[in-house]
N, C-alpha and C. Protein backbone atom coordinates (compact mmCIF):
# COMPACT_ATOMS: atom_id res chain seq x y z
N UNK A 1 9.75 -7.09 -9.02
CA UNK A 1 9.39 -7.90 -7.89
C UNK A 1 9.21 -9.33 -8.38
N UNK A 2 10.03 -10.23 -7.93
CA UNK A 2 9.63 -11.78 -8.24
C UNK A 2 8.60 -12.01 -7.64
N UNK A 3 7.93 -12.60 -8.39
CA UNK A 3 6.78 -13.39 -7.78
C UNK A 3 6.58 -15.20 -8.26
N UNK A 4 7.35 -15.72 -7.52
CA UNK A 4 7.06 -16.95 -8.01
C UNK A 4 5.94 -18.20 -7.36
N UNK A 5 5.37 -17.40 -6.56
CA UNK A 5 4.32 -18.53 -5.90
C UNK A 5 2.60 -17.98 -6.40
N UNK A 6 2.55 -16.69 -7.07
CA UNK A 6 1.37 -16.20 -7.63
C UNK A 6 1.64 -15.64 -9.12
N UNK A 7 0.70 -15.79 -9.83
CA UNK A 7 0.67 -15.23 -11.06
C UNK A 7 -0.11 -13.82 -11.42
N UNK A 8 0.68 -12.45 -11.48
CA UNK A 8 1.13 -11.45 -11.31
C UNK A 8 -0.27 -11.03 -11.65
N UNK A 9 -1.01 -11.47 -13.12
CA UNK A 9 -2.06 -10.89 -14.11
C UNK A 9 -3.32 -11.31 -13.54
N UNK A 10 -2.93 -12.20 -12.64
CA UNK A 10 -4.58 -12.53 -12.33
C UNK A 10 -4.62 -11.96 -10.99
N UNK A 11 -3.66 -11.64 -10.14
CA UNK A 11 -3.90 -10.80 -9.06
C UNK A 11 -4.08 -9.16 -9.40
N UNK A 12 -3.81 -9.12 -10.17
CA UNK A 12 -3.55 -8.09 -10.65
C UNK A 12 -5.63 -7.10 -10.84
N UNK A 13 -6.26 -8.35 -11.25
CA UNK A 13 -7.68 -7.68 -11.62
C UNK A 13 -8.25 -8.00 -10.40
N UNK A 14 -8.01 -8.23 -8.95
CA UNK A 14 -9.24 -8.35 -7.74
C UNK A 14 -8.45 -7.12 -7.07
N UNK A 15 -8.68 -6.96 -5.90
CA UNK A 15 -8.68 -5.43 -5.48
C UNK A 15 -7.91 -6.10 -3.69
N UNK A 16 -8.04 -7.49 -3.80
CA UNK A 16 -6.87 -8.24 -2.49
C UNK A 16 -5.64 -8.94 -3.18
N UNK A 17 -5.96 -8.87 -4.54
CA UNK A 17 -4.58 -8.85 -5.05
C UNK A 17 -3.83 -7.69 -5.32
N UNK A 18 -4.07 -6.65 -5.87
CA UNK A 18 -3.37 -4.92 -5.76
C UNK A 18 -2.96 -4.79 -4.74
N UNK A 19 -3.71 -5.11 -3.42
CA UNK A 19 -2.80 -5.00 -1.94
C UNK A 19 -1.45 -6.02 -2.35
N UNK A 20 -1.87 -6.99 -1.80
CA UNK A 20 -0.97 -7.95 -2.02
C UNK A 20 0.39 -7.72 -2.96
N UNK A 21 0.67 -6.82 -3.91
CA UNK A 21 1.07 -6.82 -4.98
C UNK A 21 2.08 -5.56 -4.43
N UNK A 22 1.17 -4.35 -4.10
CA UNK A 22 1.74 -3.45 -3.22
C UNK A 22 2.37 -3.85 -2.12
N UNK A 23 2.14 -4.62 -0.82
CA UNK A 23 2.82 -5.22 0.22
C UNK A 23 4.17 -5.57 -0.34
N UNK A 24 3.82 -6.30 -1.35
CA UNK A 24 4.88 -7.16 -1.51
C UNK A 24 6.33 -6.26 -2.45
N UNK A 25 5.74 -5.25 -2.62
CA UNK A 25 6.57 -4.31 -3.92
C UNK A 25 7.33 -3.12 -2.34
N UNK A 26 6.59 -2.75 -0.94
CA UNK A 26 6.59 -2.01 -0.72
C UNK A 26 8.32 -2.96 0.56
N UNK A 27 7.51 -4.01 0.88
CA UNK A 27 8.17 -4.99 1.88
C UNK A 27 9.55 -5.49 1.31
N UNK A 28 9.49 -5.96 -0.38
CA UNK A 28 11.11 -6.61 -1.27
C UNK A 28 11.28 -5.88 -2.02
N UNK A 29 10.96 -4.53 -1.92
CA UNK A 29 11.17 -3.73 -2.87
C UNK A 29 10.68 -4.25 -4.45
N UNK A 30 10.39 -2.69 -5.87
CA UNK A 30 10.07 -3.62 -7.41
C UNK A 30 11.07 -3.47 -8.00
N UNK A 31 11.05 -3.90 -9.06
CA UNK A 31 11.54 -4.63 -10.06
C UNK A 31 12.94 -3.37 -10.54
N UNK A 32 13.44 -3.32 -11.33
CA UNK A 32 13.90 -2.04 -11.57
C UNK A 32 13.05 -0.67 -12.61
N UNK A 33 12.16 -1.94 -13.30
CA UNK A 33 11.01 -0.55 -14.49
C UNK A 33 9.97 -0.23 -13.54
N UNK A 34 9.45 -1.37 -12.48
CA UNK A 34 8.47 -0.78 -11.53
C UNK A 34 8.61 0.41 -10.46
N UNK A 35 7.43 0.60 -10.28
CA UNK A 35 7.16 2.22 -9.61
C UNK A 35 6.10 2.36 -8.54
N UNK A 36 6.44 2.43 -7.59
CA UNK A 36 5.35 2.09 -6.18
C UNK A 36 4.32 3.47 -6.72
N UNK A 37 3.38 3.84 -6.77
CA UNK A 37 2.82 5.07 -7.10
C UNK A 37 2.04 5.38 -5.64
N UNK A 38 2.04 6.30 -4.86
CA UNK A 38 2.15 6.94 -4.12
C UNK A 38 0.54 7.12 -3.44
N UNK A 39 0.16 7.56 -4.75
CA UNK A 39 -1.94 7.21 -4.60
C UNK A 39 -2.53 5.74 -4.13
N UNK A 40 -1.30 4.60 -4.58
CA UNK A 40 -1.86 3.66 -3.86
C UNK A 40 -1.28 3.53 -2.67
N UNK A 41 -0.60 3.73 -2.31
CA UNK A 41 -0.04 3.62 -0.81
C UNK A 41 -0.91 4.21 -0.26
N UNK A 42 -1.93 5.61 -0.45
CA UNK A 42 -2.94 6.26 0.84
C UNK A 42 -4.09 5.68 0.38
N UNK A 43 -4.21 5.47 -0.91
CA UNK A 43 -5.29 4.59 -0.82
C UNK A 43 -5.69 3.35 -0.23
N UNK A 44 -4.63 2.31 -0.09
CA UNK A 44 -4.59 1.43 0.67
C UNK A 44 -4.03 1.19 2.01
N UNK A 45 -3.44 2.23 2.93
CA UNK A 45 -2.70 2.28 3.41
C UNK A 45 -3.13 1.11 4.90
N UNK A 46 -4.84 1.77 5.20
CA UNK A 46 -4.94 0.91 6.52
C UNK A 46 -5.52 -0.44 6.37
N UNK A 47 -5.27 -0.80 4.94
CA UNK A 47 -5.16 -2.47 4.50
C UNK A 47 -3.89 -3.20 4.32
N UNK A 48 -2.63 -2.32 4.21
CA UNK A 48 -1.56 -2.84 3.85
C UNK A 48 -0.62 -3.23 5.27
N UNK A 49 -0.37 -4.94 5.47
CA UNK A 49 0.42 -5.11 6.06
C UNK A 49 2.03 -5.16 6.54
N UNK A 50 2.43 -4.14 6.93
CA UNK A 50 3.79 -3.71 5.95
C UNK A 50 4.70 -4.27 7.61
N UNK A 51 6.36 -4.32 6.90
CA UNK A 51 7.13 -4.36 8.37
C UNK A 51 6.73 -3.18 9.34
N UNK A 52 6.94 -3.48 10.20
CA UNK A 52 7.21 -2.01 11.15
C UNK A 52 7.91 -0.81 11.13
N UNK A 53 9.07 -1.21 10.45
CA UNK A 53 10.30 0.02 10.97
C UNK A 53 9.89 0.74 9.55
N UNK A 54 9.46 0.20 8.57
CA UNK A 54 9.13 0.25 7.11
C UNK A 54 8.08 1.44 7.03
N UNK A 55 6.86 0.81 7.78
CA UNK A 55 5.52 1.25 8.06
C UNK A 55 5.76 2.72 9.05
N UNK A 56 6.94 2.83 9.48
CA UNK A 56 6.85 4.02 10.29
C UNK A 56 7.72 4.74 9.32
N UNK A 57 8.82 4.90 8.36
CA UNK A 57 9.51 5.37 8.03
C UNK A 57 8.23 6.56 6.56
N UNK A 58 7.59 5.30 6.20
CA UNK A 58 7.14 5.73 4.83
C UNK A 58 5.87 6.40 6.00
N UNK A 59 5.20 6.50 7.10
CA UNK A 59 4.57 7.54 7.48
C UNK A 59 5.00 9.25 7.85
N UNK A 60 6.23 8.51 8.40
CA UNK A 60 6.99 9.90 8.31
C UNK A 60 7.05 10.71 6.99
N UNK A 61 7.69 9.83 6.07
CA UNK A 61 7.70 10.68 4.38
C UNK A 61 6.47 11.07 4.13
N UNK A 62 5.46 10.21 3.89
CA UNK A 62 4.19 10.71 3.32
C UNK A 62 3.43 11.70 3.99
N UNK A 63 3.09 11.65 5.39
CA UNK A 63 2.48 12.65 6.32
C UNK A 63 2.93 13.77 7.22
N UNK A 64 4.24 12.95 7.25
CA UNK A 64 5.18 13.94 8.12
C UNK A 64 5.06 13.75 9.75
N UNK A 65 4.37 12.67 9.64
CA UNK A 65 4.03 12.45 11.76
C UNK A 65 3.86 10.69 11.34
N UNK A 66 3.73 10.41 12.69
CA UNK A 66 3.37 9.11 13.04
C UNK A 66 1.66 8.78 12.70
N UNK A 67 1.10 7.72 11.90
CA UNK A 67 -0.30 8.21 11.95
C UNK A 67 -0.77 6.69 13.28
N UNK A 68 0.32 5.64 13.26
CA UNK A 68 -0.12 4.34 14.10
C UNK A 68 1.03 4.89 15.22
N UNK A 69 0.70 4.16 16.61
CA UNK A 69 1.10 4.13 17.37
C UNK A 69 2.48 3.34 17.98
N UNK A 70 3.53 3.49 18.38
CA UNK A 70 4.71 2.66 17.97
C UNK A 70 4.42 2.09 19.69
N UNK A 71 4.35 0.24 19.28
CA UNK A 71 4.64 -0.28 20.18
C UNK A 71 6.16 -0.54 21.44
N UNK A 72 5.34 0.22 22.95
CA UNK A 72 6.49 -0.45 23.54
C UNK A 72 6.18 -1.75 24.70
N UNK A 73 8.18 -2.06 24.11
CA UNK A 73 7.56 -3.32 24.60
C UNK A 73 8.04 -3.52 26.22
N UNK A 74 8.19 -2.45 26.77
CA UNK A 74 8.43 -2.57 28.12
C UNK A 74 7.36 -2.64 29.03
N UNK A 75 7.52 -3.50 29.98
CA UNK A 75 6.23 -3.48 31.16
C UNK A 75 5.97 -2.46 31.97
N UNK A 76 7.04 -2.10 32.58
CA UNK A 76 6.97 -0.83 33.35
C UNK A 76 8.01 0.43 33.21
N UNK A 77 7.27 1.14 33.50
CA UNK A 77 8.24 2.95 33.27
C UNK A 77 9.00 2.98 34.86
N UNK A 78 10.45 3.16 34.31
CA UNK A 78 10.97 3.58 35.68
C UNK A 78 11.24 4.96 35.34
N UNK A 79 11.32 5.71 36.82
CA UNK A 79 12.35 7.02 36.40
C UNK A 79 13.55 6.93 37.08
């Protein structure tokens, strides 16, 4: 994961940089030796601001259901 606007080691020791670090590994994908580890994704999960289509895909894998609610964006239901 490039990171060229933060320096990797010092986010690395606060606990809003590990999010951050994860977002950003989960959103541009890592590096090719990096490895999303799986414990942090549920560990952080209802701190991590992720895309949408992203955020629903990796709920499906990990839980197997939807755990957030998928916005619609229609005003009214016709039949």
């Amino acid at each position: 994961m490039l990171l060229w606007d933060y320096d990797k080691k010092t986010l690395q020791k606060s606990k809003a940089g590990k999010i951050l670090l994860l977002e950003r590994m989960i959103n541009y994908g890592p590096d090719k030796d990096e490895k999303i580890r799986l414990s942090e994704v549920k560990k952080y999960w209802d701190k991590l601001e992720l895309f949408p289509t992203r955020k629903h895909l990796l709920e499906l894998l990990i839980w197997g259901r939807y755990k957030s609610s998928l916005k619609n964006n229609k005003l009214f239901w016709l039949k």
